[in-house]
Protein backbone atom coordinates (compact mmCIF):
# COMPACT_ATOMS: atom_id res chain seq x y z
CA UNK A 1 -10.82 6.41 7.03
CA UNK A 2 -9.09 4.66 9.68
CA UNK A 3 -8.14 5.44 13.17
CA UNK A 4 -4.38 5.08 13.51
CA UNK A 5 -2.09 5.30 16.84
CA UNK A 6 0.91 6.44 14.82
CA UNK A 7 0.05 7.74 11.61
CA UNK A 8 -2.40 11.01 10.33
CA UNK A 9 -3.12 11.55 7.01
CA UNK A 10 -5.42 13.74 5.26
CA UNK A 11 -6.58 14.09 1.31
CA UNK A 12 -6.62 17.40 -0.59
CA UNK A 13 -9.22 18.10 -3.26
CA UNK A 14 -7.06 16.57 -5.89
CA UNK A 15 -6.90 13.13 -4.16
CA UNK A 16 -3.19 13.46 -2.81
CA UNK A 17 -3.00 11.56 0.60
CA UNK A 18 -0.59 13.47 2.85
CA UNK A 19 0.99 10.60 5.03
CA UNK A 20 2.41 11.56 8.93
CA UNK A 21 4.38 9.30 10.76
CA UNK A 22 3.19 10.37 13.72
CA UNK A 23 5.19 9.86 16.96
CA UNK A 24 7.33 13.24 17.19
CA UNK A 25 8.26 12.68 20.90
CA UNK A 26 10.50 9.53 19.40
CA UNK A 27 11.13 11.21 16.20
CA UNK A 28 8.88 8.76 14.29
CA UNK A 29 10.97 5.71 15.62
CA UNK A 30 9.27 2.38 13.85
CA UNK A 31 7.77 0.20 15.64
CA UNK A 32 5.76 -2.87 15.47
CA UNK A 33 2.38 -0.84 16.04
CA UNK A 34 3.17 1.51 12.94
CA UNK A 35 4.35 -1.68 10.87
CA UNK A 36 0.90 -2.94 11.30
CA UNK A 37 -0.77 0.51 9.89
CA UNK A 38 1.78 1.50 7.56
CA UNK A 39 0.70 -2.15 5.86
CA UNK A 40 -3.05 -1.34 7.09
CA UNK A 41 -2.86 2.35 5.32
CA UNK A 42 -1.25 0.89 1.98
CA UNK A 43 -3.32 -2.24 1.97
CA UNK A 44 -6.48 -0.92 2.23
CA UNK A 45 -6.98 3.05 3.24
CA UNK A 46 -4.69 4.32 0.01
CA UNK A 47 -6.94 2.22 -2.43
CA UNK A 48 -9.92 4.06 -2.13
CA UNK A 49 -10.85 5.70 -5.20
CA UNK A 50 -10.62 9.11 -4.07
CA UNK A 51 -6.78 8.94 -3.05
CA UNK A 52 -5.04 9.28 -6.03
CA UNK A 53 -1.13 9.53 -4.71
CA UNK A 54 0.51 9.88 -1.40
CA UNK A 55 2.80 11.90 -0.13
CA UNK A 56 4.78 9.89 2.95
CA UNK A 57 6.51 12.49 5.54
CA UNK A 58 7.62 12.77 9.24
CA UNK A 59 5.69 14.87 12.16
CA UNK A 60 8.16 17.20 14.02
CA UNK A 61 11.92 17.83 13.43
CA UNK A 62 12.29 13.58 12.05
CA UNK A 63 11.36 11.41 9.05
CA UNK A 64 11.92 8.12 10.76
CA UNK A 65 14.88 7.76 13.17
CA UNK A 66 14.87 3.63 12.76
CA UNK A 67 13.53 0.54 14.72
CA UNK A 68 12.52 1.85 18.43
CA UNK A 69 15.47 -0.56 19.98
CA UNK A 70 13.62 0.00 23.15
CA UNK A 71 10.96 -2.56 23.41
CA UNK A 72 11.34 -6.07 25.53
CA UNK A 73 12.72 -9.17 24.19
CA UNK A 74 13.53 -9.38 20.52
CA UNK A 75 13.07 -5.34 19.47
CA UNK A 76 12.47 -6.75 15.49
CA UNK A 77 8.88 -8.57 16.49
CA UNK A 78 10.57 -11.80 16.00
CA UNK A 79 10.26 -15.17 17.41
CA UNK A 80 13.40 -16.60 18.71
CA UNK A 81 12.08 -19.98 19.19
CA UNK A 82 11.91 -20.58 15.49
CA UNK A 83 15.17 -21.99 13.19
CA UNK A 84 13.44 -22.63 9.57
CA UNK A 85 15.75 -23.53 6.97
CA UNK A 86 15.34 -21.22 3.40
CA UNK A 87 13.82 -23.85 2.06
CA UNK A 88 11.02 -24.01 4.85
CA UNK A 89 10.68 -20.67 5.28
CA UNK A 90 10.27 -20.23 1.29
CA UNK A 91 7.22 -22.93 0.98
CA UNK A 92 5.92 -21.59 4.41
CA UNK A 93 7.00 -17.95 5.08
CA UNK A 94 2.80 -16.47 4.95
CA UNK A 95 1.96 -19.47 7.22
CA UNK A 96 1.75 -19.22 11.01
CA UNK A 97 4.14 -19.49 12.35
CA UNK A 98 6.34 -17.78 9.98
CA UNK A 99 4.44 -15.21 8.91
CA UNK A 100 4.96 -12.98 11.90
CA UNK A 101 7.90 -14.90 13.71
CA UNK A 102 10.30 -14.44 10.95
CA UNK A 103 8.88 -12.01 8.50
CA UNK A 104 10.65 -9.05 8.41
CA UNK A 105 8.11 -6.25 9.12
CA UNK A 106 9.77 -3.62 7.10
CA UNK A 107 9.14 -5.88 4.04
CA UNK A 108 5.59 -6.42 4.33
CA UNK A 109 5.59 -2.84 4.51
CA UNK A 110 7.36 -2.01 1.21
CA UNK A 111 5.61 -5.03 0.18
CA UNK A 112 2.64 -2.84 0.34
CA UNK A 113 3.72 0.55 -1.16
CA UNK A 114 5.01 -0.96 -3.93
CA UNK A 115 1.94 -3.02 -4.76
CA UNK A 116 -0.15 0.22 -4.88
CA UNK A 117 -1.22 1.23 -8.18
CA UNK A 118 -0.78 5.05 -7.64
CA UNK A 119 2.10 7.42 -7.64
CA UNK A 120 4.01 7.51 -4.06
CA UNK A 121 6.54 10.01 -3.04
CA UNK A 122 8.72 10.95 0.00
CA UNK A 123 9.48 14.45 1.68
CA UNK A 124 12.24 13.57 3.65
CA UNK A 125 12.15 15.76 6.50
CA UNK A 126 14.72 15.34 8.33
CA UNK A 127 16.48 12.15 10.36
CA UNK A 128 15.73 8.43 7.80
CA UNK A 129 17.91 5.91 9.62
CA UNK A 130 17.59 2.36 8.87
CA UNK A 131 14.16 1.27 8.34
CA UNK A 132 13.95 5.33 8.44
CA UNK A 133 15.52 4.88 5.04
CA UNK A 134 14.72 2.10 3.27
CA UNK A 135 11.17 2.40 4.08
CA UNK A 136 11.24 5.74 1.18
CA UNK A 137 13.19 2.94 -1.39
CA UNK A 138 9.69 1.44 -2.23
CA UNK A 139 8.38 4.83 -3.26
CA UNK A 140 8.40 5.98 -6.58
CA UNK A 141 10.59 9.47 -5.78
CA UNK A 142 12.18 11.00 -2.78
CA UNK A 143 12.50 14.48 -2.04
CA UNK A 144 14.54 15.40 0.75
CA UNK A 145 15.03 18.67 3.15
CA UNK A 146 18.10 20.92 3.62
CA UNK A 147 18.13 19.09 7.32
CA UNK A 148 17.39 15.45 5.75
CA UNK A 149 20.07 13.21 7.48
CA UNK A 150 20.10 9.24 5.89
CA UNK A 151 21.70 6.54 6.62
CA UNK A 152 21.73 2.82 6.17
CA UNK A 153 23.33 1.94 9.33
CA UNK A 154 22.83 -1.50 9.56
CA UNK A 155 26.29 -2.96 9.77
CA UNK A 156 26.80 -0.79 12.91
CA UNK A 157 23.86 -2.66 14.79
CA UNK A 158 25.56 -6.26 13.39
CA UNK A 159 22.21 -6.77 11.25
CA UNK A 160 21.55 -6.75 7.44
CA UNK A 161 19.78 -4.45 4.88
CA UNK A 162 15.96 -5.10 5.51
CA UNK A 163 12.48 -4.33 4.13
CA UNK A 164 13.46 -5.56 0.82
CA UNK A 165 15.99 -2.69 0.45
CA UNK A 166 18.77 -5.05 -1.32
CA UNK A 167 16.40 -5.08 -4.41
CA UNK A 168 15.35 -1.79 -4.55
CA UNK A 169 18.96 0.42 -3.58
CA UNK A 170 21.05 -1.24 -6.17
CA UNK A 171 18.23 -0.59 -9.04
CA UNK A 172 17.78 3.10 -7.38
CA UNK A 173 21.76 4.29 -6.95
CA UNK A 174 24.11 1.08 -8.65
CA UNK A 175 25.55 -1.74 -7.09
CA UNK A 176 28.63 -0.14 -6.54
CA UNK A 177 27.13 3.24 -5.03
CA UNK A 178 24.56 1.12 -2.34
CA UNK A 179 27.14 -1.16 -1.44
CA UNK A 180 29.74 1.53 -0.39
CA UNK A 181 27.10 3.23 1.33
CA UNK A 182 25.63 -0.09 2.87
CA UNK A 183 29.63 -0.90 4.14
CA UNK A 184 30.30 2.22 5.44
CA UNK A 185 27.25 2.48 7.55
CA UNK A 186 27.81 6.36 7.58
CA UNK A 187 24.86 9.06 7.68
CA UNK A 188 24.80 10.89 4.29
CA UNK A 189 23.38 14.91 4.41
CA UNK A 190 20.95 15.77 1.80
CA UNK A 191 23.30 17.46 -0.87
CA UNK A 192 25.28 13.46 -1.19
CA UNK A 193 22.20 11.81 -1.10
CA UNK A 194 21.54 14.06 -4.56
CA UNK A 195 24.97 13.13 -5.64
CA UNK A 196 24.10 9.73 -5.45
CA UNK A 197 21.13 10.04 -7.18
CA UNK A 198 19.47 8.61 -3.76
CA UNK A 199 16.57 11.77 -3.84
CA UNK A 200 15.38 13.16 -6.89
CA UNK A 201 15.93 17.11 -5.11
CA UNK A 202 16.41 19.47 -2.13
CA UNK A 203 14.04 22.09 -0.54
CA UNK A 204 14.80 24.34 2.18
CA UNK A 205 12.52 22.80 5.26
CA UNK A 206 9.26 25.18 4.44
CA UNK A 207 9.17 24.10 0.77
CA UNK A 208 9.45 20.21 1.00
CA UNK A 209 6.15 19.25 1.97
CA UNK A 210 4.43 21.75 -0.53
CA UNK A 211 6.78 20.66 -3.28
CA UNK A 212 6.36 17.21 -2.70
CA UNK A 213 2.69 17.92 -2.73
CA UNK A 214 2.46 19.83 -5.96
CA UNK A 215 4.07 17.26 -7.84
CA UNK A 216 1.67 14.54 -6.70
CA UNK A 217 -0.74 16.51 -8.09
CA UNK A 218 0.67 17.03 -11.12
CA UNK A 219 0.84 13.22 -11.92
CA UNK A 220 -2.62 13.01 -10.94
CA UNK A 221 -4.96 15.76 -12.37
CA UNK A 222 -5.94 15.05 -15.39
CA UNK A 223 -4.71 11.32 -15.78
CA UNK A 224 -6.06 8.21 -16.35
CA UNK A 225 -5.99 6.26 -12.95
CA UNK A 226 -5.49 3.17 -14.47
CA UNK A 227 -3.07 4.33 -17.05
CA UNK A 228 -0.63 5.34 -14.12
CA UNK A 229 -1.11 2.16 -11.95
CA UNK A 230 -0.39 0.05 -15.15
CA UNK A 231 2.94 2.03 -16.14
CA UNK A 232 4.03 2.20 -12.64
CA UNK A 233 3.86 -2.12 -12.32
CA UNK A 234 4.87 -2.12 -16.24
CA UNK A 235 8.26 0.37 -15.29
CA UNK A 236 9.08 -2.10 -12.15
CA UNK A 237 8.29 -5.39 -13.59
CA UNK A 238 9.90 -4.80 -17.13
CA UNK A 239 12.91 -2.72 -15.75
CA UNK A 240 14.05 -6.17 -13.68
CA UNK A 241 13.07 -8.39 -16.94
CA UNK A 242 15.50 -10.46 -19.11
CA UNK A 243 14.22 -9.78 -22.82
CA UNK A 244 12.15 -6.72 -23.87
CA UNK A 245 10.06 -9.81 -25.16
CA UNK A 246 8.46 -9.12 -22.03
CA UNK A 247 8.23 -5.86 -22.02
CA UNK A 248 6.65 -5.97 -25.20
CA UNK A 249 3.98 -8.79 -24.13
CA UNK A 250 2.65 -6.78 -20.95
CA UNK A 251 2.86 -3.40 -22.95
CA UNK A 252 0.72 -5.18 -25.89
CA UNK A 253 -1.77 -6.13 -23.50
CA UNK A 254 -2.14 -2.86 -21.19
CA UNK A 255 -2.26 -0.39 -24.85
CA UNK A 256 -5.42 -3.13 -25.59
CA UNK A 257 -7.61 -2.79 -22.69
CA UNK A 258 -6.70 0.74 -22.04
CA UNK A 259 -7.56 1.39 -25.75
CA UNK A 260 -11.12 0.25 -25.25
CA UNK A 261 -11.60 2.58 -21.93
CA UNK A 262 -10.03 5.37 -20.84
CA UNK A 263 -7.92 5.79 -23.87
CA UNK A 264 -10.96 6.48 -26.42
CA UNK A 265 -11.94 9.04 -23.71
CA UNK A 266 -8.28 10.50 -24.14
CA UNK A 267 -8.28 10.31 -27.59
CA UNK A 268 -11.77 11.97 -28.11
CA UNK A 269 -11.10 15.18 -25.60
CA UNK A 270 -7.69 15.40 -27.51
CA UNK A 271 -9.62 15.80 -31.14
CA UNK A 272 -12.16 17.93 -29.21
CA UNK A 273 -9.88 20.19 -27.58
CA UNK A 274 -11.37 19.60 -24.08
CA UNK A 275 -9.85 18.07 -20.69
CA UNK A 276 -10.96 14.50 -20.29
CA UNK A 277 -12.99 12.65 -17.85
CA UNK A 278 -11.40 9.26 -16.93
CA UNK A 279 -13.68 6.95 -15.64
CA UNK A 280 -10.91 3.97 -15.11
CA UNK A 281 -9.87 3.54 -11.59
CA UNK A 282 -6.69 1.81 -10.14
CA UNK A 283 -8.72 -0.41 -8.43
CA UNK A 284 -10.48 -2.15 -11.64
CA UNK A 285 -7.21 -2.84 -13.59
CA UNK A 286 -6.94 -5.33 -15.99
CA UNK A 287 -4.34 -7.88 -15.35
CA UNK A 288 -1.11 -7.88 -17.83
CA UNK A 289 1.05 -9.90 -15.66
């Protein structure tokens, strides 16, 4: 379990990771410090077999208020002494010196949520500005508070939609829904966010953390590990693809290995009448892709 400046978590006895941005005083402001263990906790700390979903919410009164703007020089990480051209940056961009001069470090950390093979949902507590926001657009659901106040401010601050949040918002919302919100730049309460099919539901500020946390758990207990991860990278992968050819090809493959594991262990405790006991683990998947 690692030591983090500006994250807590902890793991219940079903193997739901609660996730805390942790820095209350700045309600949860990103910075370059919590890019690194966001990446760090997703990377490495949520993979462990005994975390089997995460639950991602804010400490205090804030989910994420958005880039701390206060820090010296260029308040993104970036290196300003660097012009690559796409195609440079392309060929290059997880070389030094582009890999942390010009990466954007809200991508590398959606990067990571959405590579990890287990269920991940958001209780949106309160403020999600900018990164605040599009941070929760890698996770699989969002559940937002009463007090929940998003907004994907970007055009105010004369910068662009980051952390790969031009991919995922139109496939969460529509085209035409993210870029009206995207233009107008305006902070959306919780009940339009629902509207807009942003968050899946709102909870009154007690419930949102428990709710989120019961239906993590629900995904989980009594599921194949491996069955999840693979229908989680099958949903994203296919859902983007440009025949069901595809679709059909990676599906063929996952229902052949998870035939010969887990699945004659589901199969068996179904004809028995018992609960099963997956051995599989997200970690040991086999590839489809």
């Amino acid at each position: 379990m690692s030591e983090f400046e500006t994250l807590t978590y902890d793991v219940d006895e079903a193997g739901v990771a609660t996730l805390r941005l942790n820095r209350p005083d700045q309600l949860n402001a990103f910075n370059l410090t919590m890019a690194r263990e966001l990446e760090q906790f997703f990377v490495h700390d949520a993979t462990d077999h005994a975390i089997r979903a995460v639950v991602v919410t804010g400490a205090g009164r804030a989910f994420c208020a958005g880039m701390d703007l206060t820090a010296d020089g260029n308040v993104f990480g970036l290196d300003e002494t660097l012009a690559p051209t796409p195609e440079e940056f392309r060929a290059n961009y997880d070389q030094a010196p582009y890999d942390a001069g010009i990466r954007d470090t809200g991508g590398r950390v959606t990067l990571a949520i959405h590579a990890l093979p287990k269920p991940v949902i958001a209780a949106i507590n309160g403020a999600a500005v900018g990164i605040g926001a599009t941070m929760t657009l890698a996770m699989d659901l969002r559940l937002a508070s009463t007090t929940a106040r998003i907004g994907f401010v970007f055009g105010r601050l004369g910068i662009v939609p980051e952390a790969c949040s031009s991919w995922f918002l139109p496939r969460i919302v529509g085209i035409q829904q993210a870029l009206e919100w995207v233009y107008s730049a305006d902070i959306l309460d919780a009940e339009t966010a629902l509207a807009g099919r942003l968050v899946r539901s709102v909870h009154e500020p007690d419930d949102l953390v428990t709710t989120a946390q019961s239906l993590a758990r629900s995904f989980v207990e009594g599921r194949s590990p491996v069955a999840l991860g693979l229908a989680k990278q099958m949903l994203y992968r296919n859902g983007a693809a440009a025949d069901p050819l595809e679709a059909h090809l990676s599906d063929s493959l996952a229902m052949f290995y998870t035939s010969l594991e887990d699945g004659k262990e589901g199969v068996a405790a179904f004809l028995e009448k018992r609960n099963p006991n997956f051995t599989g683990r997200a970690s040991n998947m086999p590839r489809i892709f």
